[in-house]
C-alpha atoms as a PDB file:
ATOM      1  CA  UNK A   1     -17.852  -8.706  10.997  1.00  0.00           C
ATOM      2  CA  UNK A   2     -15.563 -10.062   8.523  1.00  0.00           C
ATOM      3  CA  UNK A   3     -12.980 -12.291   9.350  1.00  0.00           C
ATOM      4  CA  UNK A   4      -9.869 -11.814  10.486  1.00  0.00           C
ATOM      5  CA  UNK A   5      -6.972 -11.507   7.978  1.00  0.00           C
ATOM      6  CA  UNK A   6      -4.095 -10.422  10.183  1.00  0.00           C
ATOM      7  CA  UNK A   7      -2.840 -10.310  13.736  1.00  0.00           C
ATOM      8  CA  UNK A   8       0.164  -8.578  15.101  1.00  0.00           C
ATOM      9  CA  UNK A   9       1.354  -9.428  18.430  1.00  0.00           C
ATOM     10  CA  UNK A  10       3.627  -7.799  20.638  1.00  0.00           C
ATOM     11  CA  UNK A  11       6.102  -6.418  17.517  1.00  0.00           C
ATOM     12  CA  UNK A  12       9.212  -5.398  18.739  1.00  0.00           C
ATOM     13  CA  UNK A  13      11.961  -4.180  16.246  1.00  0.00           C
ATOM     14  CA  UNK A  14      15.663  -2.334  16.523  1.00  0.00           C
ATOM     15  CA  UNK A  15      16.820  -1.274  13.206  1.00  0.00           C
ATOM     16  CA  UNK A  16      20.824  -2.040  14.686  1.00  0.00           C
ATOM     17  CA  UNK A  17      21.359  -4.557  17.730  1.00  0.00           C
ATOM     18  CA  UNK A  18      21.325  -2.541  20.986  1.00  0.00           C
ATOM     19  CA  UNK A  19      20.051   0.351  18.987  1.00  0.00           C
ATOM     20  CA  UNK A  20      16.794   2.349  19.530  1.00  0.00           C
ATOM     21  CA  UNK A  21      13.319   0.155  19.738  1.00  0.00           C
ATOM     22  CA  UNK A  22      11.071   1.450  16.678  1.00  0.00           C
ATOM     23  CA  UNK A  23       8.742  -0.743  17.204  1.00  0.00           C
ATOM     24  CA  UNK A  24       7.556  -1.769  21.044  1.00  0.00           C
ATOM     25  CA  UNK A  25       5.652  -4.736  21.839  1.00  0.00           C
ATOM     26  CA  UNK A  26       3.020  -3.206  19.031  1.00  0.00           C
ATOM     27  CA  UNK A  27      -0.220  -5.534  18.900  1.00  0.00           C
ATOM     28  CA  UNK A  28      -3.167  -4.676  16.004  1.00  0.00           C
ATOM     29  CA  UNK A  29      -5.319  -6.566  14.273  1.00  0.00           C
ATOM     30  CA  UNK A  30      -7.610  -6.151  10.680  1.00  0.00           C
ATOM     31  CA  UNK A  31     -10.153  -7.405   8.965  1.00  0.00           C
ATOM     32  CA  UNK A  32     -11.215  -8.535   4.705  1.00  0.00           C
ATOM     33  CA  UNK A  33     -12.158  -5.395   3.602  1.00  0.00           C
ATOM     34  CA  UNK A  34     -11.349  -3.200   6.384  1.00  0.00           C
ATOM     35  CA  UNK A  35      -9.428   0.528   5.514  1.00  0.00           C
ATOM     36  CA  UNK A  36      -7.249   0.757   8.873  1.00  0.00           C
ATOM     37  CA  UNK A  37      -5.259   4.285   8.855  1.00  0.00           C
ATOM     38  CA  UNK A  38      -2.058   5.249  10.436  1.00  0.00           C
ATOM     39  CA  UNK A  39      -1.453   8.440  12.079  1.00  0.00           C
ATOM     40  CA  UNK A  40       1.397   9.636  14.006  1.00  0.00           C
ATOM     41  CA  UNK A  41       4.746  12.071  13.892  1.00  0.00           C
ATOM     42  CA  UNK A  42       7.399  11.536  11.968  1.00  0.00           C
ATOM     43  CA  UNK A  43       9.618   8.719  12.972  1.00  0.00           C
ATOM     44  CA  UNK A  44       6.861   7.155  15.467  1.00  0.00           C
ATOM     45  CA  UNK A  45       7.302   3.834  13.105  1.00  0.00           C
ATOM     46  CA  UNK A  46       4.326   3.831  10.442  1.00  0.00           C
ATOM     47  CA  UNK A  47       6.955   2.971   7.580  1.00  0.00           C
ATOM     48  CA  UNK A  48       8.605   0.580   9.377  1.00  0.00           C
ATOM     49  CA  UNK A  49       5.449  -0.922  10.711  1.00  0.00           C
ATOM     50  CA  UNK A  50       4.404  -1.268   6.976  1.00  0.00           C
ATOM     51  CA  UNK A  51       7.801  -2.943   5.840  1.00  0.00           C
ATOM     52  CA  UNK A  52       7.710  -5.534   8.474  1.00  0.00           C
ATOM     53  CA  UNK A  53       4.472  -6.366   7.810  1.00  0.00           C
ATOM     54  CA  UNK A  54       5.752  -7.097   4.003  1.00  0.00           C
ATOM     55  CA  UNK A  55       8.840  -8.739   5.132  1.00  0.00           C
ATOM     56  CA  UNK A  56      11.433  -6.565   4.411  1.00  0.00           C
ATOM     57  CA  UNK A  57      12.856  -5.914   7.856  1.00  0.00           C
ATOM     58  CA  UNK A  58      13.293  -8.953  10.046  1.00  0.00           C
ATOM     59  CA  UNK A  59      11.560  -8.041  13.671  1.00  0.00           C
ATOM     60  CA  UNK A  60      13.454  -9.700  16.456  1.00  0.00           C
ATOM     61  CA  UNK A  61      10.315  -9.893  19.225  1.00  0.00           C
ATOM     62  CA  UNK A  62       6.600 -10.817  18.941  1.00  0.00           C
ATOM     63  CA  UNK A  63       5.083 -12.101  15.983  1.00  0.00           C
ATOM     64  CA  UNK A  64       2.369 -11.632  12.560  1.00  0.00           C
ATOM     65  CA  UNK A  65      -0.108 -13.862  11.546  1.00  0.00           C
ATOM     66  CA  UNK A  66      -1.689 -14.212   8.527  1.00  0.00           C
ATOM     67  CA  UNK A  67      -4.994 -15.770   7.863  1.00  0.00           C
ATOM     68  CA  UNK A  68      -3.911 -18.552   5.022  1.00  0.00           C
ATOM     69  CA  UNK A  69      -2.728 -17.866   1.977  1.00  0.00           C
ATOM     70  CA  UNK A  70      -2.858 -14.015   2.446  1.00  0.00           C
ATOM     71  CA  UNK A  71       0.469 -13.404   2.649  1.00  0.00           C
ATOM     72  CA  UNK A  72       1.121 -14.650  -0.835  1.00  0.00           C
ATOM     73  CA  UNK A  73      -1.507 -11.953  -1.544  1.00  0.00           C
ATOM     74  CA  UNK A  74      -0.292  -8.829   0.186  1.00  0.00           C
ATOM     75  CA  UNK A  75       1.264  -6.089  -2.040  1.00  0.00           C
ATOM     76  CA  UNK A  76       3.203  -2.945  -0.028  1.00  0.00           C
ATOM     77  CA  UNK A  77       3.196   0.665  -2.155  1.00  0.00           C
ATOM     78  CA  UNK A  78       5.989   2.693  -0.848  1.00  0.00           C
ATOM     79  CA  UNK A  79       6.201   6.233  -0.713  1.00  0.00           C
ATOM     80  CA  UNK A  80       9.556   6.585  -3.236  1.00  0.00           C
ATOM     81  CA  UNK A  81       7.924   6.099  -6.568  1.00  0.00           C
ATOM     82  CA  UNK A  82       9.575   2.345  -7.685  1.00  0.00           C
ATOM     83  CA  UNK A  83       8.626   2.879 -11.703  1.00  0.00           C
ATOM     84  CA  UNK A  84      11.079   3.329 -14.684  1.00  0.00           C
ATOM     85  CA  UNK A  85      11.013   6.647 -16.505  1.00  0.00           C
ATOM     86  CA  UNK A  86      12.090   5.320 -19.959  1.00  0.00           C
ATOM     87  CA  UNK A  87       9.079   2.735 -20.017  1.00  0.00           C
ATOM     88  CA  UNK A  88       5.837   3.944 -21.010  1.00  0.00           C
ATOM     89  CA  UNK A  89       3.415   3.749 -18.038  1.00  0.00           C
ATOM     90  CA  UNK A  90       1.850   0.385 -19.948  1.00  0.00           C
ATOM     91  CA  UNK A  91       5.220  -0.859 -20.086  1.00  0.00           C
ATOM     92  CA  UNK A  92       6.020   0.031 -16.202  1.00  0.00           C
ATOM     93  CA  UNK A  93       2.783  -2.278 -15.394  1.00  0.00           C
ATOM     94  CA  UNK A  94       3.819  -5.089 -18.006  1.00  0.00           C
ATOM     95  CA  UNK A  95       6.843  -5.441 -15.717  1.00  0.00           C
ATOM     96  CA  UNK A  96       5.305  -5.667 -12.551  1.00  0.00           C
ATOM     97  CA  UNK A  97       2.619  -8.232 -14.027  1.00  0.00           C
ATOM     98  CA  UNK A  98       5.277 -10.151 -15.076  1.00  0.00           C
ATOM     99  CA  UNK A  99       7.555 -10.829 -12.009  1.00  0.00           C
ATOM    100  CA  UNK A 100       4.685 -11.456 -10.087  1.00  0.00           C
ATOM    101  CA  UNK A 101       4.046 -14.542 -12.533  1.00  0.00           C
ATOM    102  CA  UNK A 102       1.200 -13.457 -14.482  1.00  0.00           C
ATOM    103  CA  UNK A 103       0.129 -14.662 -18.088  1.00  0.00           C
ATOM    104  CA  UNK A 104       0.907 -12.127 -20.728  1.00  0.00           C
ATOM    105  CA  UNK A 105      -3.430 -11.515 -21.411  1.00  0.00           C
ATOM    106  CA  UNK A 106      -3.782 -11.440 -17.957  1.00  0.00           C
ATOM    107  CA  UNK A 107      -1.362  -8.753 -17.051  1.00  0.00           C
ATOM    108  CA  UNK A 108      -2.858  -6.655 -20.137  1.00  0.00           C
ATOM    109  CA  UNK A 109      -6.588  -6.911 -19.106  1.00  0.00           C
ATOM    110  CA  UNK A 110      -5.179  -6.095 -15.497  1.00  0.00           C
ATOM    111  CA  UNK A 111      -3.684  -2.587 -16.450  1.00  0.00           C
ATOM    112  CA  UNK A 112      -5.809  -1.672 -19.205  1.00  0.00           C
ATOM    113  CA  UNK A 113      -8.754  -2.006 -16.500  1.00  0.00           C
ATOM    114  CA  UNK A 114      -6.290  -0.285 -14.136  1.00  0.00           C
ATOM    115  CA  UNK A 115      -5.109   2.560 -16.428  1.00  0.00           C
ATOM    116  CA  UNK A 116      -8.620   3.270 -17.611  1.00  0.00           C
ATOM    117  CA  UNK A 117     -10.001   3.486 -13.827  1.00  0.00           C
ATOM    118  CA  UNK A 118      -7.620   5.708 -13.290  1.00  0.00           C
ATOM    119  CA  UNK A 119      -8.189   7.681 -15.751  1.00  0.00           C
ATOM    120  CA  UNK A 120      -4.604   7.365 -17.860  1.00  0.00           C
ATOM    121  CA  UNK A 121      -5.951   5.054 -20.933  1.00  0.00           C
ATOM    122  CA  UNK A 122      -4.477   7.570 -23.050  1.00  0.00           C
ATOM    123  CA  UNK A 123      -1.034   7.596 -21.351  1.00  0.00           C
ATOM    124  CA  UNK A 124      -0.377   3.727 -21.812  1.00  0.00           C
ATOM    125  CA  UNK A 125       1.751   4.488 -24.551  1.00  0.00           C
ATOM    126  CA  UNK A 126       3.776   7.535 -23.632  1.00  0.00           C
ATOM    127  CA  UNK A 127       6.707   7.223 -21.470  1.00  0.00           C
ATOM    128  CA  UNK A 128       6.745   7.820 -17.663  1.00  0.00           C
ATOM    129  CA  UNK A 129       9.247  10.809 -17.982  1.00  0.00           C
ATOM    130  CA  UNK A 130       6.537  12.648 -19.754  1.00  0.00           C
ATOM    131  CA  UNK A 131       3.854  12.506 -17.201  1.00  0.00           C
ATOM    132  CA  UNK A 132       2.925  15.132 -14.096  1.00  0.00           C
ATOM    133  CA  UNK A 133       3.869  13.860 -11.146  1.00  0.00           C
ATOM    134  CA  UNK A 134       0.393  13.160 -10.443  1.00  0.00           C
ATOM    135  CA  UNK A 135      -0.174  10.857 -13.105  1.00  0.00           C
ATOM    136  CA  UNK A 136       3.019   8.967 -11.649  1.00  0.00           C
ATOM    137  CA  UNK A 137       1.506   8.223  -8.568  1.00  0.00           C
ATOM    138  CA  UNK A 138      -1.478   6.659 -10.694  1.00  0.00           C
ATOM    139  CA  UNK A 139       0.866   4.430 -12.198  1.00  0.00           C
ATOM    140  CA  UNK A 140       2.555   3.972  -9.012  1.00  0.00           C
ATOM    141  CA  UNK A 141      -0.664   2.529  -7.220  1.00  0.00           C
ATOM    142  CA  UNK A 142      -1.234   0.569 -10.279  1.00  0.00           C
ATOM    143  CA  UNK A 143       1.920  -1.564 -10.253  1.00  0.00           C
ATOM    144  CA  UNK A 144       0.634  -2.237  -6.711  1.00  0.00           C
ATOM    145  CA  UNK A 145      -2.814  -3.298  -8.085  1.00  0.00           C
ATOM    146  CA  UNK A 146      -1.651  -6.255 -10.830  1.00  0.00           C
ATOM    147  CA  UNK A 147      -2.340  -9.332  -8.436  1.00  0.00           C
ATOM    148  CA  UNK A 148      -5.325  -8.385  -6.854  1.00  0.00           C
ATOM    149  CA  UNK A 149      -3.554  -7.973  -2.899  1.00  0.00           C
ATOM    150  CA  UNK A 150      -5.750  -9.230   0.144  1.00  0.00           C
ATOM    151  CA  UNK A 151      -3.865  -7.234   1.984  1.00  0.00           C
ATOM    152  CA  UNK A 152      -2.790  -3.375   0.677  1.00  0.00           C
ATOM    153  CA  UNK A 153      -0.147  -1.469   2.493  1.00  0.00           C
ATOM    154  CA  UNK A 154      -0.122   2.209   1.536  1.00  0.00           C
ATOM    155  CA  UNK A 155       2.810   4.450   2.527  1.00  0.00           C
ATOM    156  CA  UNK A 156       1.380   8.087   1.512  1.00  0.00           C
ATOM    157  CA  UNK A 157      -0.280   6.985  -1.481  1.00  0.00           C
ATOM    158  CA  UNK A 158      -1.811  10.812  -2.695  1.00  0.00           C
ATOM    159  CA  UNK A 159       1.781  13.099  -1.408  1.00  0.00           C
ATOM    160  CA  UNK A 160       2.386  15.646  -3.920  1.00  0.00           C
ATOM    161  CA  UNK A 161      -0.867  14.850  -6.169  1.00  0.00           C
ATOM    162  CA  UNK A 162      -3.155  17.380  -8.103  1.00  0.00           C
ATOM    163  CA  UNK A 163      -6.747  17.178  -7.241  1.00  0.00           C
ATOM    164  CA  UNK A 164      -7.908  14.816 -10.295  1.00  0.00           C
ATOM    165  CA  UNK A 165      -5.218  12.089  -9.531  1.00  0.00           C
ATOM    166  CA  UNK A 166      -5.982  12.136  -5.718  1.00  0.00           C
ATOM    167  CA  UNK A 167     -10.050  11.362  -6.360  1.00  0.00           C
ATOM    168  CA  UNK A 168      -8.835   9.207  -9.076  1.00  0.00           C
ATOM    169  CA  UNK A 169      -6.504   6.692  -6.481  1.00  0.00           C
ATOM    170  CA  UNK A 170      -9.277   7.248  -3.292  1.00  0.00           C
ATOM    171  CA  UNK A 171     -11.986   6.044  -6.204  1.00  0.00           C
ATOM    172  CA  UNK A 172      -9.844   3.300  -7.072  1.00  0.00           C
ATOM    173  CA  UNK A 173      -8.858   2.589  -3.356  1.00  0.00           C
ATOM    174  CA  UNK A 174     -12.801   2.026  -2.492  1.00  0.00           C
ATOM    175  CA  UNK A 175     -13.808  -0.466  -5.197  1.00  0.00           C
ATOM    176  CA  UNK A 176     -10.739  -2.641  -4.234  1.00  0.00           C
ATOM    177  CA  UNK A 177     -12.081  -2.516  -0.168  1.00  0.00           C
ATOM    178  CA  UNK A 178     -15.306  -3.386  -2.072  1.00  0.00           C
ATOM    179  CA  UNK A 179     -13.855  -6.455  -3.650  1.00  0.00           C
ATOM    180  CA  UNK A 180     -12.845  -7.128  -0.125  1.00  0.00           C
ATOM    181  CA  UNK A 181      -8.954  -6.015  -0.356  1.00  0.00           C
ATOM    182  CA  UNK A 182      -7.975  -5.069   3.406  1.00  0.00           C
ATOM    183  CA  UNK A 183      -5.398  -1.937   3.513  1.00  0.00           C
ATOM    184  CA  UNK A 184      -3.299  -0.398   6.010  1.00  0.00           C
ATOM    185  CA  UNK A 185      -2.914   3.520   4.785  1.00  0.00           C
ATOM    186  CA  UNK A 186      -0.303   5.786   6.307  1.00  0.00           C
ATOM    187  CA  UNK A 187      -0.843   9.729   5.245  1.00  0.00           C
ATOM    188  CA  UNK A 188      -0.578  13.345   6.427  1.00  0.00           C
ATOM    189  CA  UNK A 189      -2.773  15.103   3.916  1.00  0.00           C
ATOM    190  CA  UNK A 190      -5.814  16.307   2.507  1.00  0.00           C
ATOM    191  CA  UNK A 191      -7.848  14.290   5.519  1.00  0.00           C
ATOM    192  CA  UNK A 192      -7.638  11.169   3.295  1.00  0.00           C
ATOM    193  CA  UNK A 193      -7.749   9.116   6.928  1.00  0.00           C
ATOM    194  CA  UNK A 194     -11.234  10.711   8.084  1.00  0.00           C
ATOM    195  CA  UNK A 195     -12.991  10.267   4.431  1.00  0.00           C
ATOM    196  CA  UNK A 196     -11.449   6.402   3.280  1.00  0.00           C
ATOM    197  CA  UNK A 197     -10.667   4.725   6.884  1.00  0.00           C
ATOM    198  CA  UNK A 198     -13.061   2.631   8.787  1.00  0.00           C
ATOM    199  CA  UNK A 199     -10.788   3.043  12.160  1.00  0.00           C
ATOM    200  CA  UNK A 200      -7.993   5.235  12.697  1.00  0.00           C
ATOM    201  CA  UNK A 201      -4.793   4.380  15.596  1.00  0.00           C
ATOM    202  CA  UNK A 202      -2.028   6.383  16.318  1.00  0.00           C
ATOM    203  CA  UNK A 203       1.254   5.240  16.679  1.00  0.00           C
ATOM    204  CA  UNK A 204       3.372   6.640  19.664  1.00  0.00           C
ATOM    205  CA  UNK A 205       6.862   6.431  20.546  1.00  0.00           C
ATOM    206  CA  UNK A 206       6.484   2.652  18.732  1.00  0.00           C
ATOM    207  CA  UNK A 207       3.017   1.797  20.141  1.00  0.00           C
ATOM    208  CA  UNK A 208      -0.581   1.623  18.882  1.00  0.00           C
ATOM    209  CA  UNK A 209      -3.025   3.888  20.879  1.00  0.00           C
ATOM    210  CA  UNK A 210      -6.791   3.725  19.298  1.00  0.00           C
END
């Protein structure tokens, strides 16, 4: 099995003091390489799960544990696109290279290789206002996608795509699990979970159940 990347133990987390628990005493762990998928109704805590995990909500019980160095290495996709509609789509990428520190030839090998895998070579010059909403999402996942993550979190990563830009990001999705890039993917759609994830929970009023 490969090893161990990160361990969540006994989460607990109130979005307001006093307020309702999201998150209750939630333990999971993954592996390098390992698709883990998220099920579960709306509000039973997947999104939240997946912000805590990338630090942007403090959690006030339990704890996560990252195998070293990984969490310098994890990189969270939200659902609400985060790109710039006046920038071209190459432009949108130079900007996320760039703030995560990467030399200028670096972040342009990174999302030509990116643009061209999924299949949006020919967009790298036209601006993100002109593209389907499809295509967006392709640019979307790439911005994710600059510094190679060890750790991918994936908050409904193919809602509202066209068939060609969903097999585009699930193609993309499996040769970064094959260069050993762990994800956690939430989605409702299409049956994405049964076809890319090696193990499937369900979160519950807050709690894992396998």
């Amino acid at each position: 099995m490969e090893e161990q990347i990160c361990e969540i133990r006994n989460l607990g987390l109130h979005y307001q003091r006093g307020g309702r628990a999201v998150l209750k005493g939630l333990s999971l762990s993954f592996h390098k390489g390992e698709i883990l998928g998220i099920r579960g109704e709306n509000g039973a805590g997947k999104s939240t799960l997946l912000k805590a995990l990338a630090g942007l909500l403090p959690y006030g019980e339990g704890e996560i544990r990252f195998a070293p160095k990984v969490q310098k290495e994890l990189s969270y996709l939200p659902q609400d696109l985060s790109l710039y509609e006046s920038l071209t789509a190459m432009e949108n990428l130079y900007f996320y290279g760039k703030i995560q520190g990467l030399p200028k030839k670096v972040i342009f090998t990174r999302a030509t290789w990116l643009l061209r895998e999924l299949g949006l070579e020919e967009k790298a010059g036209e601006r993100l206002s002109t593209l389907s909403g499809g295509m967006k999402r392709r640019v979307h996942l790439a911005s994710a996608l600059m510094k190679r993550p060890a750790i991918l979190l994936l908050d409904e990563p193919t809602v509202g795509c066209d068939n060609e830009s969903y097999e585009r990001i699930l193609s993309l999705l499996r040769k970064m699990k094959a260069q050993g890039t762990a994800m956690l993917l939430i989605s409702h759609g299409r049956g994405e979970l049964e076809e890319m994830a090696d193990r499937i929970v369900y979160l519950e009023d807050g709690k894992i159940r396998e």
